[in-house]
PDB file of N, CA and C in Angstrom:
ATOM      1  N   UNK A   1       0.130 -47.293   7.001  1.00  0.00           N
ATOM      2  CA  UNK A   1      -0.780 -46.284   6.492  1.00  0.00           C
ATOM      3  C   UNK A   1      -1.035 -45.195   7.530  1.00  0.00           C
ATOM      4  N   UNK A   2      -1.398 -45.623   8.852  1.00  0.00           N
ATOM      5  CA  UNK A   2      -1.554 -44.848   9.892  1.00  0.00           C
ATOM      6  C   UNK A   2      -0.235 -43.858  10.025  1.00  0.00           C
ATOM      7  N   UNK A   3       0.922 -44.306   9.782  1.00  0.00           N
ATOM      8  CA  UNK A   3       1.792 -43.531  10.006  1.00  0.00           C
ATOM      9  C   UNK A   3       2.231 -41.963   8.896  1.00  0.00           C
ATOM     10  N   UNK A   4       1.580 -42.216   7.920  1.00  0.00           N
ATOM     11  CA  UNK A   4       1.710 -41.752   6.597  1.00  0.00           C
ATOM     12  C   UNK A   4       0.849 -40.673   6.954  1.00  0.00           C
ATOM     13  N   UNK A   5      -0.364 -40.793   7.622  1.00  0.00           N
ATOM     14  CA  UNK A   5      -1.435 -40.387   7.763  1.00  0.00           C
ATOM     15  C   UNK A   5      -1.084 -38.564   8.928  1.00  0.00           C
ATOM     16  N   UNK A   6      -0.341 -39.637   9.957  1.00  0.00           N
ATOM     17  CA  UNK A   6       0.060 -38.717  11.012  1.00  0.00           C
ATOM     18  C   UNK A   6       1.182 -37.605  10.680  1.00  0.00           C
ATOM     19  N   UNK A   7       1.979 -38.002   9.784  1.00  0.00           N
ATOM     20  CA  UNK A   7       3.317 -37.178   9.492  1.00  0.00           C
ATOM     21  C   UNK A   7       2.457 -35.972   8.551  1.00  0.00           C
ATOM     22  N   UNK A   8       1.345 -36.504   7.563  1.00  0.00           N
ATOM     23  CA  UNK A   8       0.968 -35.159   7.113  1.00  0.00           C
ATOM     24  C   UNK A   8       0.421 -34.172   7.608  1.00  0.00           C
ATOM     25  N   UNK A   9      -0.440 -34.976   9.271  1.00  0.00           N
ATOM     26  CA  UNK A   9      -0.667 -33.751   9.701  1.00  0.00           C
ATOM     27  C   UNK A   9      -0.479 -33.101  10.466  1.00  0.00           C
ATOM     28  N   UNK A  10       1.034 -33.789  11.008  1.00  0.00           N
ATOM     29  CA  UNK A  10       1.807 -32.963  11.648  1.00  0.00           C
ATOM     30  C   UNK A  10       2.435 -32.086  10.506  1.00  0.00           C
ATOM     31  N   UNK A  11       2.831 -32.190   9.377  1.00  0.00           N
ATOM     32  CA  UNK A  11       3.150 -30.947   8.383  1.00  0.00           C
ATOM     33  C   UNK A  11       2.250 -29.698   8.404  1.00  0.00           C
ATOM     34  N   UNK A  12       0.979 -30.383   8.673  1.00  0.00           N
ATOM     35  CA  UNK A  12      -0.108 -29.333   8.312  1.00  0.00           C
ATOM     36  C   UNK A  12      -0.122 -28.333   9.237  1.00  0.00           C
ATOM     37  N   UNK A  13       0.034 -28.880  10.430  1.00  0.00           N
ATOM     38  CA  UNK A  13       0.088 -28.333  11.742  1.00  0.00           C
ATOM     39  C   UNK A  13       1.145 -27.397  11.907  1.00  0.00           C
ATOM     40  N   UNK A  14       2.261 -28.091  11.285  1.00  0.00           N
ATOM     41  CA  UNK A  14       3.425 -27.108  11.444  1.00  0.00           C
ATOM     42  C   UNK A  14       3.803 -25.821  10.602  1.00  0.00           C
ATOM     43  N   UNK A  15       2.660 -26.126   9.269  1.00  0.00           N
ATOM     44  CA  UNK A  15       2.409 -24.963   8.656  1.00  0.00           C
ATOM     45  C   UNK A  15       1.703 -24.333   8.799  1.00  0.00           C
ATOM     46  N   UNK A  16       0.325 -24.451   9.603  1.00  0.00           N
ATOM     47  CA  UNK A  16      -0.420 -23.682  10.749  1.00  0.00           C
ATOM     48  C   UNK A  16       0.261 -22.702  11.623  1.00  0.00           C
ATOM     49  N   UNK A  17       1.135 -23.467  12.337  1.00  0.00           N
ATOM     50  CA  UNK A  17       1.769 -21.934  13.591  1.00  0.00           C
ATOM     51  C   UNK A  17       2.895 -22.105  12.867  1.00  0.00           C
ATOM     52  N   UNK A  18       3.200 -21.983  11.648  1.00  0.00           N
ATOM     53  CA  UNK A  18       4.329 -21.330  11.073  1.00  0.00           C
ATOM     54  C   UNK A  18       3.554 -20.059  10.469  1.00  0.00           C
ATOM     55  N   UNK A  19       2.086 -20.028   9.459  1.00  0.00           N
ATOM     56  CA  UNK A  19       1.422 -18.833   8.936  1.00  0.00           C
ATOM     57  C   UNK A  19       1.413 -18.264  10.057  1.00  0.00           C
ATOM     58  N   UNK A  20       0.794 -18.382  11.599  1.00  0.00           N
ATOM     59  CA  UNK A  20      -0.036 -18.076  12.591  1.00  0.00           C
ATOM     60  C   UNK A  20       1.155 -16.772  12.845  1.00  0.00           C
ATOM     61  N   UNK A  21       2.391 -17.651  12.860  1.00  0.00           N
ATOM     62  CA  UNK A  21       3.953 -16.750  13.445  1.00  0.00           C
ATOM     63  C   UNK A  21       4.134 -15.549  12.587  1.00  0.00           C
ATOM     64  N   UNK A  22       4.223 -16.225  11.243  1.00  0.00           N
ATOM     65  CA  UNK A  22       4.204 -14.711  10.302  1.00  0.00           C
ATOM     66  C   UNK A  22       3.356 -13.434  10.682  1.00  0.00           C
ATOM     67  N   UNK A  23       2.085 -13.916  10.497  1.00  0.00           N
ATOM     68  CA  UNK A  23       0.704 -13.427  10.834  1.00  0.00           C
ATOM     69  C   UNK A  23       1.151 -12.298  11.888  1.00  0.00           C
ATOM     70  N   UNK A  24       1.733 -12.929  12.917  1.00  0.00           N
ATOM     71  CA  UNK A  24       1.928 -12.194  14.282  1.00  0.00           C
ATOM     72  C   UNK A  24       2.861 -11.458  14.261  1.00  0.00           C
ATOM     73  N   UNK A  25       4.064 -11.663  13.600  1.00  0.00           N
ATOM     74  CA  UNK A  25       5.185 -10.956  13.130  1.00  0.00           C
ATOM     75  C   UNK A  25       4.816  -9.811  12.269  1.00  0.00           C
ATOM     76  N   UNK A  26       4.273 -10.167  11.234  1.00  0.00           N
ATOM     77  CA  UNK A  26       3.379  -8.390  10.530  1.00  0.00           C
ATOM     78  C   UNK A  26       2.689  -7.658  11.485  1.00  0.00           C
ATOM     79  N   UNK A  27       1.750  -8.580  11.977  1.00  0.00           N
ATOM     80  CA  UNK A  27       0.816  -7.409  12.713  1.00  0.00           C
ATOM     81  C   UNK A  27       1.809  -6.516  13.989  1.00  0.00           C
ATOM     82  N   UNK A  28       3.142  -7.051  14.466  1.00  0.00           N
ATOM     83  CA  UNK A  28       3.924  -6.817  15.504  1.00  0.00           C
ATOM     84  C   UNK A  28       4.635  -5.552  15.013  1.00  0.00           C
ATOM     85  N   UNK A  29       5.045  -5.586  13.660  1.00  0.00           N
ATOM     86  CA  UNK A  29       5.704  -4.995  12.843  1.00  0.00           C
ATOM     87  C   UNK A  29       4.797  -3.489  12.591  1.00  0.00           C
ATOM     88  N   UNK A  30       4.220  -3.807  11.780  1.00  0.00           N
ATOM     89  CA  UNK A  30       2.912  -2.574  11.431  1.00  0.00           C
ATOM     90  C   UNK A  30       2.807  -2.092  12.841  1.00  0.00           C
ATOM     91  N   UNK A  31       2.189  -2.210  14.637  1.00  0.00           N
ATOM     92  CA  UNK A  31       2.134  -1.741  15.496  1.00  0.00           C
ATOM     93  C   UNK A  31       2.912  -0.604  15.899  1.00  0.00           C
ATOM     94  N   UNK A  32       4.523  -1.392  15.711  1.00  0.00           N
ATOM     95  CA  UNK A  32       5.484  -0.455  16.098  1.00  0.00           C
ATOM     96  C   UNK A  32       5.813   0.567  15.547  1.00  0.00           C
ATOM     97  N   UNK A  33       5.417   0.178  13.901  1.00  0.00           N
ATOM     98  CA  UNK A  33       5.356   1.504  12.816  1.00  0.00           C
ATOM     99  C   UNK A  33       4.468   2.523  13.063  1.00  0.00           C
ATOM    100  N   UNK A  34       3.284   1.959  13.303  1.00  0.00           N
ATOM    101  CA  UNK A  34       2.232   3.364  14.018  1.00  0.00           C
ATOM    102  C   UNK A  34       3.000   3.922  15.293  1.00  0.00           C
ATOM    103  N   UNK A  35       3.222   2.838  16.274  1.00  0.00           N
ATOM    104  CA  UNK A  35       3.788   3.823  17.394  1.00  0.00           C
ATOM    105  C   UNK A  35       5.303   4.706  17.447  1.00  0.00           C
ATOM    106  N   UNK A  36       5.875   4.148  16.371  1.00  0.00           N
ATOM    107  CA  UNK A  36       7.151   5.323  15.964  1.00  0.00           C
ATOM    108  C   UNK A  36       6.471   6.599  14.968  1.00  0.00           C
ATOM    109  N   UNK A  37       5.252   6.152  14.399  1.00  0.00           N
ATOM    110  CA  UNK A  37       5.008   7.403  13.368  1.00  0.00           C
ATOM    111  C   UNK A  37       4.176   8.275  14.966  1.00  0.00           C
ATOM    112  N   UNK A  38       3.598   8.110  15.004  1.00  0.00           N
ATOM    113  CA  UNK A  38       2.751   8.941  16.566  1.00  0.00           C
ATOM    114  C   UNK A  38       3.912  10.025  17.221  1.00  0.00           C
ATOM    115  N   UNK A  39       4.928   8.740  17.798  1.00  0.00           N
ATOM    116  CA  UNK A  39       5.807   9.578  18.761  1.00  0.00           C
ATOM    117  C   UNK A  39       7.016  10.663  17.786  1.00  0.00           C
ATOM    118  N   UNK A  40       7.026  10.185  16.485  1.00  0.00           N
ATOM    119  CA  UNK A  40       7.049  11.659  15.775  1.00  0.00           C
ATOM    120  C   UNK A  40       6.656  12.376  15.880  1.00  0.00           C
ATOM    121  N   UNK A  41       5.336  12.634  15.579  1.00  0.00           N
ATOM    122  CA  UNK A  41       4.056  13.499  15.476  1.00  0.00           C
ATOM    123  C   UNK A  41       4.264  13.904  16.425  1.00  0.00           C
ATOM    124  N   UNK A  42       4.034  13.321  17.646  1.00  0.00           N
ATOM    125  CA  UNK A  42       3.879  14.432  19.452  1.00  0.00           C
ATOM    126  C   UNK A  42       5.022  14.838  19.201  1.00  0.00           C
ATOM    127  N   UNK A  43       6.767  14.225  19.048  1.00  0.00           N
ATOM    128  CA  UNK A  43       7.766  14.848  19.435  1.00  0.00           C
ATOM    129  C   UNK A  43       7.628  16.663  17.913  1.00  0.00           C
ATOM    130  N   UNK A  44       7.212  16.300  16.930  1.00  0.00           N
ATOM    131  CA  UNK A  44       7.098  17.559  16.494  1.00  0.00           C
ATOM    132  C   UNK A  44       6.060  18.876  16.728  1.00  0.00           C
ATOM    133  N   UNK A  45       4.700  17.980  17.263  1.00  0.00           N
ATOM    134  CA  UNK A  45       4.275  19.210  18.238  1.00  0.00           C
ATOM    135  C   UNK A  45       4.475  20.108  19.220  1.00  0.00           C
ATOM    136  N   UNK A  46       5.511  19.383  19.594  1.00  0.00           N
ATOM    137  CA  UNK A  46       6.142  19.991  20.732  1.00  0.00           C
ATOM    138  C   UNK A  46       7.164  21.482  20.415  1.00  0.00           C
ATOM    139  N   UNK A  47       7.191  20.812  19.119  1.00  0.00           N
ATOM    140  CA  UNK A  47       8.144  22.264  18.862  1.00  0.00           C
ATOM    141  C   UNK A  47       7.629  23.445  18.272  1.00  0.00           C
ATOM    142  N   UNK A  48       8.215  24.243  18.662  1.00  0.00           N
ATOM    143  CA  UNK A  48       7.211  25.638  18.752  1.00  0.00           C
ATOM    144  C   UNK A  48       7.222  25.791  17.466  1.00  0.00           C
ATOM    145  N   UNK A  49       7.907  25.779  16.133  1.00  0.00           N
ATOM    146  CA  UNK A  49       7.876  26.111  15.092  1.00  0.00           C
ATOM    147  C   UNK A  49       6.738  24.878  14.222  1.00  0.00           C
ATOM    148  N   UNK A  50       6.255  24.145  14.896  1.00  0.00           N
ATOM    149  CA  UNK A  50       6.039  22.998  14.240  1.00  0.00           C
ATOM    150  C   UNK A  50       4.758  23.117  12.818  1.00  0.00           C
ATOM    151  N   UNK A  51       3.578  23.875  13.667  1.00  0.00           N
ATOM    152  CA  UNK A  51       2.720  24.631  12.937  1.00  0.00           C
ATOM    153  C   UNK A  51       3.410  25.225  11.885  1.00  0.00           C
ATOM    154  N   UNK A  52       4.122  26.303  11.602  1.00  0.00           N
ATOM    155  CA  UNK A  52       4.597  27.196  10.767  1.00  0.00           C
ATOM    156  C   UNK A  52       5.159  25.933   9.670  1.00  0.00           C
ATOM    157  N   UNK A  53       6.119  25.173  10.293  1.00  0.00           N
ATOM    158  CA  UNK A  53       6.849  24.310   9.149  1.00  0.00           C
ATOM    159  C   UNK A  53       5.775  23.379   8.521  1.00  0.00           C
ATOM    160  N   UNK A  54       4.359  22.890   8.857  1.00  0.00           N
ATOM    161  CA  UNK A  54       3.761  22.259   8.456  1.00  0.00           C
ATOM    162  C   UNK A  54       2.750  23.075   7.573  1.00  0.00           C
ATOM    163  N   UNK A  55       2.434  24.161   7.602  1.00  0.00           N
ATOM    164  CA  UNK A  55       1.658  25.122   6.837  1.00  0.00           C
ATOM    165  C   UNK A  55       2.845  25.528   5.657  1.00  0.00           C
ATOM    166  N   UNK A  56       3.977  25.624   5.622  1.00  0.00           N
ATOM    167  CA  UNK A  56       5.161  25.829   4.840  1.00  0.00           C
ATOM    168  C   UNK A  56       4.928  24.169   3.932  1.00  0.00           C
ATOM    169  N   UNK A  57       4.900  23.448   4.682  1.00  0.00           N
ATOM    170  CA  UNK A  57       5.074  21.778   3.929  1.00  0.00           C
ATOM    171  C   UNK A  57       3.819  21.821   2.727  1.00  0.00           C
ATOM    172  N   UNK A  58       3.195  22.256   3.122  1.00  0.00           N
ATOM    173  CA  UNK A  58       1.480  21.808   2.778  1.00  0.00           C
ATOM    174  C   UNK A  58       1.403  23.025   1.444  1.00  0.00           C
ATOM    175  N   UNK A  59       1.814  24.234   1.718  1.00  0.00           N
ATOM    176  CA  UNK A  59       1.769  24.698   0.607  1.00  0.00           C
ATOM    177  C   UNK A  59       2.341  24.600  -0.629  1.00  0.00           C
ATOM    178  N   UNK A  60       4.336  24.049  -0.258  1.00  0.00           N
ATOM    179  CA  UNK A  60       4.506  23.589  -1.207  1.00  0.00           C
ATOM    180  C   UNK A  60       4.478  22.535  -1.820  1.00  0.00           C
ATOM    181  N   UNK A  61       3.804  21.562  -0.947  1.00  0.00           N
ATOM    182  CA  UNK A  61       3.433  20.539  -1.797  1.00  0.00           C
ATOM    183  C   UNK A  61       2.098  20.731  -2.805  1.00  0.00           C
ATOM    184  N   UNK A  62       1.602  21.757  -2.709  1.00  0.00           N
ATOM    185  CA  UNK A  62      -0.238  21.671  -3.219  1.00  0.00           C
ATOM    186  C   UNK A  62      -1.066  21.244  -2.478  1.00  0.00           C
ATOM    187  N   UNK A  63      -1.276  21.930  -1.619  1.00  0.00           N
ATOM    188  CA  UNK A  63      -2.402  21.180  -0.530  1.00  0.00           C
ATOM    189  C   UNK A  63      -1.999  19.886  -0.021  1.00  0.00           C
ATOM    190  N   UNK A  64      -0.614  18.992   0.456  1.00  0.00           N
ATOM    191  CA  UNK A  64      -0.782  17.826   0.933  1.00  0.00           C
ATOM    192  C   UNK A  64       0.460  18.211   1.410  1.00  0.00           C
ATOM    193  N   UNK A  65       0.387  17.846   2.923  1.00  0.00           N
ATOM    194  CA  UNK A  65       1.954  17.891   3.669  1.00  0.00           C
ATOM    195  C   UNK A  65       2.633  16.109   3.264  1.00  0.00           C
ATOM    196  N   UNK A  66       4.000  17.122   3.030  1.00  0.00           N
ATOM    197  CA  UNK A  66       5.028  16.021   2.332  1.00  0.00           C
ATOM    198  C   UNK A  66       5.287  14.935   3.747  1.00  0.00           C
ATOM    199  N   UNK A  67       5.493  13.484   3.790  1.00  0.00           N
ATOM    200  CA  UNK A  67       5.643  12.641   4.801  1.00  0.00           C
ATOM    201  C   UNK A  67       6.849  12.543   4.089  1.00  0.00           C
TER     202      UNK A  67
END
């Protein structure tokens, strides 16, 4: 019985830091997505036209610059 006992919760356990891993894997994921959308953003400030093409974006979309 004792043994029956232990194997489930070592399952349980192992489905613990198996969610925990996912968990960490999204949030790892989403991070890098903000920090590639950012270093867009600065790398297009940088360019001198950047203003102009974003006031160009925004109008023809209707008031919302196209992503």
């Amino acid at each position: 019985m004792a043994g029956s006992a232990c194997g489930a919760a070592g399952r349980r356990s192992s489905l613990g830091r198996q969610r925990l891993a996912t968990a960490h894997t999204t949030h790892d994921a989403a991070e890098r997505r903000v920090t590639e959308l950012y270093a867009k953003a600065a790398e297009q400030f940088r360019n001198a036209r950047a203003l102009e093409r974003l006031a160009r974006d925004t109008r023809r979309c209707g008031g919302r610059p196209r992503t």
